[in-house]
Protein backbone atom coordinates (compact mmCIF):
# COMPACT_ATOMS: atom_id res chain seq x y z
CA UNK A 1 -67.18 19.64 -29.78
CA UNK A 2 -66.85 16.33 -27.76
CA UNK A 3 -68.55 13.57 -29.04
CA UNK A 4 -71.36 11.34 -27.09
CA UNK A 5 -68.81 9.10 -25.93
CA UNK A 6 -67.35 11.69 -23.49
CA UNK A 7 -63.56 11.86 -23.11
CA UNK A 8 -61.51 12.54 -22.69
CA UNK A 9 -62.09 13.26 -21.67
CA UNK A 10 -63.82 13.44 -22.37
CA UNK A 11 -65.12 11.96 -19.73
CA UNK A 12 -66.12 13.04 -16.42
CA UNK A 13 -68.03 10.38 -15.51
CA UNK A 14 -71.67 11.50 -14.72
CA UNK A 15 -74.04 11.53 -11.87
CA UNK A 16 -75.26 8.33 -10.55
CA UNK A 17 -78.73 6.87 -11.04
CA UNK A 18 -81.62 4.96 -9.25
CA UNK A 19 -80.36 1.85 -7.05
CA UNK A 20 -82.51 -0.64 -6.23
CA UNK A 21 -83.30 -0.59 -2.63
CA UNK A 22 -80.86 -3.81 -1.74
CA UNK A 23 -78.41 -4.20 -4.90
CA UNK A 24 -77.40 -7.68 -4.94
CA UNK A 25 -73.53 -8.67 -3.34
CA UNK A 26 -70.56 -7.30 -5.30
CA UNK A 27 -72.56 -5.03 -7.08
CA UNK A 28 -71.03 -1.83 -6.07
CA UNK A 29 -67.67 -2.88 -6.55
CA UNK A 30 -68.73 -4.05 -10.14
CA UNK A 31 -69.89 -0.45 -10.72
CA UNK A 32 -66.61 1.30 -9.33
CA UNK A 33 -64.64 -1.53 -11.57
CA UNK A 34 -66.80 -0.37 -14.17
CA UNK A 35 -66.34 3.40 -13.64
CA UNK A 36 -62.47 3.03 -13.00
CA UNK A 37 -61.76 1.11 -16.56
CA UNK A 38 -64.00 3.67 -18.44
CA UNK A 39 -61.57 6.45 -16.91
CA UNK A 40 -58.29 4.03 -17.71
CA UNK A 41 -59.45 3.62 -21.04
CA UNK A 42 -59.43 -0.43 -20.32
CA UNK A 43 -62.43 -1.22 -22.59
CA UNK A 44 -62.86 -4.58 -22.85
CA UNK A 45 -62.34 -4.54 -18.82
CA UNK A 46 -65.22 -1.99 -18.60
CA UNK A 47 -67.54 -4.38 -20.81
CA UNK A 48 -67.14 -7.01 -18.70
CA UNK A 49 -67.76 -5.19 -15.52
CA UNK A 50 -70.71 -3.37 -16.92
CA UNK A 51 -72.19 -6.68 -18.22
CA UNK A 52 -71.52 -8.35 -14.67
CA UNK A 53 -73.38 -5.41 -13.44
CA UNK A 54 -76.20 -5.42 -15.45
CA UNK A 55 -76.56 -8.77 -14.89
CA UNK A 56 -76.94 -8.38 -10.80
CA UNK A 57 -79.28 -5.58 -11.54
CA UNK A 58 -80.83 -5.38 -15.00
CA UNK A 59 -82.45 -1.55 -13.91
CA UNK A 60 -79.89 -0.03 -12.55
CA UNK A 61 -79.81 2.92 -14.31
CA UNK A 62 -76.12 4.40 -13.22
CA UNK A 63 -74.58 0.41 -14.87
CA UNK A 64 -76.71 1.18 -17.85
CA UNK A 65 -75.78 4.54 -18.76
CA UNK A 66 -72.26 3.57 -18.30
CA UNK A 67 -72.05 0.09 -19.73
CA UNK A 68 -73.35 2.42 -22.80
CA UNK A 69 -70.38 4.41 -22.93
CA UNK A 70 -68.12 1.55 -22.39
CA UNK A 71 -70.27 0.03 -26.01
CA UNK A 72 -69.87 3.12 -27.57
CA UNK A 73 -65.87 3.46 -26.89
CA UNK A 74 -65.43 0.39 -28.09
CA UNK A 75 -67.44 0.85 -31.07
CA UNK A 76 -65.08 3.68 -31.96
CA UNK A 77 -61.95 1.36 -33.28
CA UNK A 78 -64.26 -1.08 -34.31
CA UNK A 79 -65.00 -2.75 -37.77
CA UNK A 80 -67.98 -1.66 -39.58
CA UNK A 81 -70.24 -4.05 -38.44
CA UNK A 82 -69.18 -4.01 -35.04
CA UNK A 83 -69.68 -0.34 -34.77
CA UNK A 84 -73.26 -0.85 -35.95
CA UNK A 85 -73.90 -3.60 -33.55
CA UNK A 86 -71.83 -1.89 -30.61
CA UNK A 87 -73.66 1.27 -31.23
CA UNK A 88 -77.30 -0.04 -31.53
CA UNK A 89 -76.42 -1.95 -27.82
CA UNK A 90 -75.13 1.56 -26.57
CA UNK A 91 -77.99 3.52 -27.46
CA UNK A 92 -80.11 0.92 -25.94
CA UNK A 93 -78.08 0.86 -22.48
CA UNK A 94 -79.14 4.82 -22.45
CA UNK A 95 -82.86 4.27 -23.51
CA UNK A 96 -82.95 1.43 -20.52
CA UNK A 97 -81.24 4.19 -18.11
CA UNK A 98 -83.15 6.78 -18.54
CA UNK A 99 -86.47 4.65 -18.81
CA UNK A 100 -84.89 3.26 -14.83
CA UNK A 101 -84.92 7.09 -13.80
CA UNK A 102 -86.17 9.57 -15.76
CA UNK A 103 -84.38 12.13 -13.81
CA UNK A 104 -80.76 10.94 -14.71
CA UNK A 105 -78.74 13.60 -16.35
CA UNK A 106 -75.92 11.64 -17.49
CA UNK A 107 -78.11 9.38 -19.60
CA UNK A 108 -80.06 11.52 -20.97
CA UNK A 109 -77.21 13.78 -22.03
CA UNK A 110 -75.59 10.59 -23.27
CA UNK A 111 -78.91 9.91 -25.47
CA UNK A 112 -79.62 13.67 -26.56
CA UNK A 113 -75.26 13.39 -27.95
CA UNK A 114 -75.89 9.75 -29.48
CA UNK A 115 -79.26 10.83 -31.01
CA UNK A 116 -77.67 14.02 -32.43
CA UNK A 117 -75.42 12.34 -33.89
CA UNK A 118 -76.22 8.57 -35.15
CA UNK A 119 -78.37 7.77 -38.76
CA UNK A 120 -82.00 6.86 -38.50
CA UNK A 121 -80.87 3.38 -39.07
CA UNK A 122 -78.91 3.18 -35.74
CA UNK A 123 -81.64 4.51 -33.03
CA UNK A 124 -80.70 8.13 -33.88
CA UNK A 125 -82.04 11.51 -34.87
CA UNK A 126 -82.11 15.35 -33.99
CA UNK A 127 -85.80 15.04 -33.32
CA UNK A 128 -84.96 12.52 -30.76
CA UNK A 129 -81.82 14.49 -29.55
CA UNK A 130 -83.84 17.47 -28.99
CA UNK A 131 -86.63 15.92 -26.81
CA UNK A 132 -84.16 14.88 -24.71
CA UNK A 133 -82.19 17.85 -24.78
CA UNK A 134 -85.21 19.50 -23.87
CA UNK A 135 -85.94 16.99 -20.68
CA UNK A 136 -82.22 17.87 -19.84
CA UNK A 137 -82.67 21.56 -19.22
CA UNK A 138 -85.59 21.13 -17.30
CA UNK A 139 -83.48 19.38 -15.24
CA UNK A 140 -79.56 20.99 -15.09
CA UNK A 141 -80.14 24.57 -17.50
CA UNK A 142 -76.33 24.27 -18.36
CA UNK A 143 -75.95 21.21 -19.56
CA UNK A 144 -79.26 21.85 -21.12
CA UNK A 145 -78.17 24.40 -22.89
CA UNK A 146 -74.74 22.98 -24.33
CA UNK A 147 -76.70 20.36 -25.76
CA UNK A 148 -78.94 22.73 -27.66
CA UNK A 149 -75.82 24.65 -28.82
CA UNK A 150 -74.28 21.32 -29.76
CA UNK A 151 -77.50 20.81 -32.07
CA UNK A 152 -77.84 24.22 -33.04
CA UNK A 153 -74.37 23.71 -34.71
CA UNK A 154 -75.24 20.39 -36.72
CA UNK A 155 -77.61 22.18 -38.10
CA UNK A 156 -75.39 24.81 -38.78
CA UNK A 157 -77.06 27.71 -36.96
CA UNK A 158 -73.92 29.46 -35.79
CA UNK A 159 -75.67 32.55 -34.03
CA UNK A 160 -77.70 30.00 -32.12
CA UNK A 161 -75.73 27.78 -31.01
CA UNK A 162 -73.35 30.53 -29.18
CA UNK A 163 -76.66 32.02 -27.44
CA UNK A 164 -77.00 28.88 -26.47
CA UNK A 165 -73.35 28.37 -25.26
CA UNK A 166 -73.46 31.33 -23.59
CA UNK A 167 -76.55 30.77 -21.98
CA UNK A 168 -74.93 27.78 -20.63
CA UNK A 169 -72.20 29.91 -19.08
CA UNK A 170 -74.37 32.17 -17.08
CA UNK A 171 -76.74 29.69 -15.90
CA UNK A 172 -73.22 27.90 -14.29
CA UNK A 173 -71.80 30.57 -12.65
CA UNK A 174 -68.90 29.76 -11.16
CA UNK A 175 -68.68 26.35 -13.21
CA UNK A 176 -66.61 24.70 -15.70
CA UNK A 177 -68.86 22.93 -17.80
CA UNK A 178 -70.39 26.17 -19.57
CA UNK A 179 -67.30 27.76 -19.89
CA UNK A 180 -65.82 24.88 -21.15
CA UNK A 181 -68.02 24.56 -24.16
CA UNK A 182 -68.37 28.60 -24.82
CA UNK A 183 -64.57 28.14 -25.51
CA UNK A 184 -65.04 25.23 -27.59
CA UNK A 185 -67.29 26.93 -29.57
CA UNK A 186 -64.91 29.84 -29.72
CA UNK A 187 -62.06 27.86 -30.89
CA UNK A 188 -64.14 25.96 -33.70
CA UNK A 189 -64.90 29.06 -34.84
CA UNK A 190 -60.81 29.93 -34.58
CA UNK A 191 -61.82 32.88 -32.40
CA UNK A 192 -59.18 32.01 -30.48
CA UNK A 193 -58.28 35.44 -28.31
CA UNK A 194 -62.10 35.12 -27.13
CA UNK A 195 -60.89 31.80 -25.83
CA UNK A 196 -58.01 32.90 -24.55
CA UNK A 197 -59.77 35.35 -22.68
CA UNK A 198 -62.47 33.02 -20.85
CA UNK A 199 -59.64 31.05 -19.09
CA UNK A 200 -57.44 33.92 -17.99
CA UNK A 201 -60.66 35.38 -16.41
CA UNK A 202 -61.17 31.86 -14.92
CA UNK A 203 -57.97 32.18 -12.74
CA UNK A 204 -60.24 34.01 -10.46
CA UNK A 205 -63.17 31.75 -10.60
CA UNK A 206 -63.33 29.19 -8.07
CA UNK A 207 -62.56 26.16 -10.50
CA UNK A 208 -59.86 23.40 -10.19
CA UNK A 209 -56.56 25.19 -9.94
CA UNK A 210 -54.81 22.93 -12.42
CA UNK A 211 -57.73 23.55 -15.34
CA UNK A 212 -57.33 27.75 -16.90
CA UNK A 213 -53.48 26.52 -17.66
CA UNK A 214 -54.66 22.97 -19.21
CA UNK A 215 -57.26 24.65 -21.25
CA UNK A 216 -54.88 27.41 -22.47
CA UNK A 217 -52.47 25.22 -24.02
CA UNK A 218 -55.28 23.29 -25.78
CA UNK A 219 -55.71 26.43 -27.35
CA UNK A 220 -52.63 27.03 -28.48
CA UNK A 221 -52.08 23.65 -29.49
CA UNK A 222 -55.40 24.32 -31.69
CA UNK A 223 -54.09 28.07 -32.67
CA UNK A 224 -50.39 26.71 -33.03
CA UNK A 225 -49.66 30.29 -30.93
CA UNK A 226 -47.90 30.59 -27.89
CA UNK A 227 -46.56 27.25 -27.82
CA UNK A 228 -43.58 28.13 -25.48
CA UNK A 229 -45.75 29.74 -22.86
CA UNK A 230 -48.28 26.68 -23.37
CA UNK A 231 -45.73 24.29 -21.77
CA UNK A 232 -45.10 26.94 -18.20
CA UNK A 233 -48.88 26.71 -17.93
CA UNK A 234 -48.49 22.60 -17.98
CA UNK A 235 -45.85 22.68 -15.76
CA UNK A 236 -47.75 24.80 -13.52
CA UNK A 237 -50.75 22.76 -14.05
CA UNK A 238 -49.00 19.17 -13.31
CA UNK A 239 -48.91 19.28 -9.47
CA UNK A 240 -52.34 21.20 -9.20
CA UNK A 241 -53.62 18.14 -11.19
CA UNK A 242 -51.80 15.66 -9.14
CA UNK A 243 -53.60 17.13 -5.82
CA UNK A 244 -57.28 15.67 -7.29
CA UNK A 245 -59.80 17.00 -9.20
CA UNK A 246 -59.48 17.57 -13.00
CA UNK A 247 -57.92 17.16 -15.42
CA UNK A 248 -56.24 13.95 -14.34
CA UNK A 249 -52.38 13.92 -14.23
CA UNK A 250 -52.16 11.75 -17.30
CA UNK A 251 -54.34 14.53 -19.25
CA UNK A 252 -51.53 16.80 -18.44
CA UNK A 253 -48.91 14.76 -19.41
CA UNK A 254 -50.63 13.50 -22.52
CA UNK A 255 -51.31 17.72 -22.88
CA UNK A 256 -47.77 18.30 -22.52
CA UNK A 257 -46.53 15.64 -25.01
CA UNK A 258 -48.59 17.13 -27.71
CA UNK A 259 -46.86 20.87 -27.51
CA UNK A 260 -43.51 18.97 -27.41
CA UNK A 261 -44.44 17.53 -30.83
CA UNK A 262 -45.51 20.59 -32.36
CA UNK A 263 -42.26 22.21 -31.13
CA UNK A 264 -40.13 19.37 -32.49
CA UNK A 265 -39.19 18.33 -29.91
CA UNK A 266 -39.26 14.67 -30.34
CA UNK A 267 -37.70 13.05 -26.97
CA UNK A 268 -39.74 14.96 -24.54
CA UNK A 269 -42.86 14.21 -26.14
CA UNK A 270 -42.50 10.53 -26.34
CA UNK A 271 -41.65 10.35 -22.35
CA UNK A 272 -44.50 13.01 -21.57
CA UNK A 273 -46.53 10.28 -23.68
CA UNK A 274 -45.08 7.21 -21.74
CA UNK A 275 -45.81 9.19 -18.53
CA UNK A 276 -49.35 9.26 -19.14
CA UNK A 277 -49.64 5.90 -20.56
CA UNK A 278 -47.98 4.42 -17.31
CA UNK A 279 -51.13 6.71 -15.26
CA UNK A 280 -53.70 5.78 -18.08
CA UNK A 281 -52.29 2.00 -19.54
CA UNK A 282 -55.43 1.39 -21.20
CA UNK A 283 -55.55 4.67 -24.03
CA UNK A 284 -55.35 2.68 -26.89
CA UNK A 285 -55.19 5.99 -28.38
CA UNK A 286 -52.48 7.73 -26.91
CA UNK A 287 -50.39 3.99 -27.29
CA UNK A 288 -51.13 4.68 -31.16
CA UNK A 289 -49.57 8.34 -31.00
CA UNK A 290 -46.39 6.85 -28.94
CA UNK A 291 -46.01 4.17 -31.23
CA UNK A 292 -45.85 6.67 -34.69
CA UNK A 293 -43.57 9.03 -32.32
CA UNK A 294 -40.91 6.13 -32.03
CA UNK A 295 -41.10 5.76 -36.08
């Protein structure tokens, strides 16, 4: 499952919250400069804006929520101690967001995932994670619902958790997020032809053209099956991507990269990687993978 600190990809970057009534000059450029270098993966660039922001309007709850994630991404190649103090500062961000608007999804989600996931000692706790799962459903059933199936399975309640996913699914018809994490499930599980099958239905659904290929060849890449067919649906997905939407052109490219690796195929791999690093400069991640690929 994704973690709280959403991605790739996780992450979409969620709904905005409250604004004052006048935000202070510059502010909304701070917040798209904020927004911007959480999706580039430019970290220490998304600190800084999200502290500028904060600073112009200390209850805005959209800056909060995401000057949280930009903590908590940092935190994530951090020493010890400055993942403790980086994630203490993140989960307070999300506290402050949601106490600015109660009704903001994207904090609370981010909460309910740090909650469900963080000790006691840092802020967190399934107790806590479920509350605000709980608020969440109230408020969007599918997202709701993928957070109770995401605590379901810390717990280790398998049967749960996929009602749960699949409740998600059917309360967003017609939706990727729901699908998205039935499949996850599935391919945690390594029930990977039930997988398979949710995305080749999806060609019909009225989703983002370039995401039933993308999500197929994370399956194989996670199956190590149908590698070779994996890269046609890449290629296929690559200009879909490049016409908006998601996943982002340096997803595919970072997507494609991986199933030249696993087919040995050395070369193309490291200039799939390069590709997306030139779209996405600041994954410190994928500059990591590039880097061992040149050893």
């Amino acid at each position: 499952m994704r973690s709280w600190y959403p991605a790739a990809a996780v992450l979409a970057l969620l709904a905005s919250g409250a604004r004052a009534a006048q935000d202070p000059p510059g502010f909304d450029a701070t917040v798209v400069e904020l927004r911007a270098a959480i999706e580039a993966g430019e970290l220490e660039k998304a600190v800084r804006a999200g502290e500028k922001a904060i600073a112009l309007e200390p209850r805005n709850s959209e800056a909060l929520d995401l000057l949280g994630r930009a903590y908590g991404l940092t935190a994530r190649d951090s020493q010890l101690l400055e993942q403790m103090r980086l994630a203490k500062k993140a989960r307070d961000c999300f506290r402050r967001a949601v106490e600015a608007d109660p009704s903001n999804v994207a904090a609370l989600v981010d909460l309910a995932r740090y909650d469900m996931q963080a000790p006691a000692v840092l802020g967190g706790g399934k107790k806590k994670a479920k509350e605000a799962a709980d608020r969440v459903l109230a408020l969007e059933p599918a997202r709701g619902h993928i957070l109770l199936g995401e605590l379901a399975q810390k717990e280790k309640n398998i049967d749960e958790a996929e009602a749960q996913f699949r409740r998600a699914m059917a309360a967003d018809a017609g939706g990727l997020r729901g699908r998205r994490a039935l499949s996850e499930f599935f391919v945690s599980r390594k029930r990977y032809g039930e997988a398979r099958t949710l995305w080749t239905e999806a060609r019909g659904v009225n989703l983002p053209a370039a995401v039933p290929g993308y999500e197929l060849a994370g399956i194989a890449l996670a199956s190590g099956e149908g590698l070779a067919p994996a890269l046609e649906d890449l290629e296929a997905a690559l200009p879909r991507a490049e016409s908006g939407g998601e996943p982002s052109p340096a997803e595919v490219h970072e997507r494609l990269a991986r199933v030249y690796q696993k087919l040995g195929n050395r070369a193309e791999a490291v200039a799939e990687l390069q590709s997306a690093l030139t779209l996405a400069p600041g994954r410190a991640d994928w500059r990591r993978n590039l880097d061992a690929l040149k050893k």
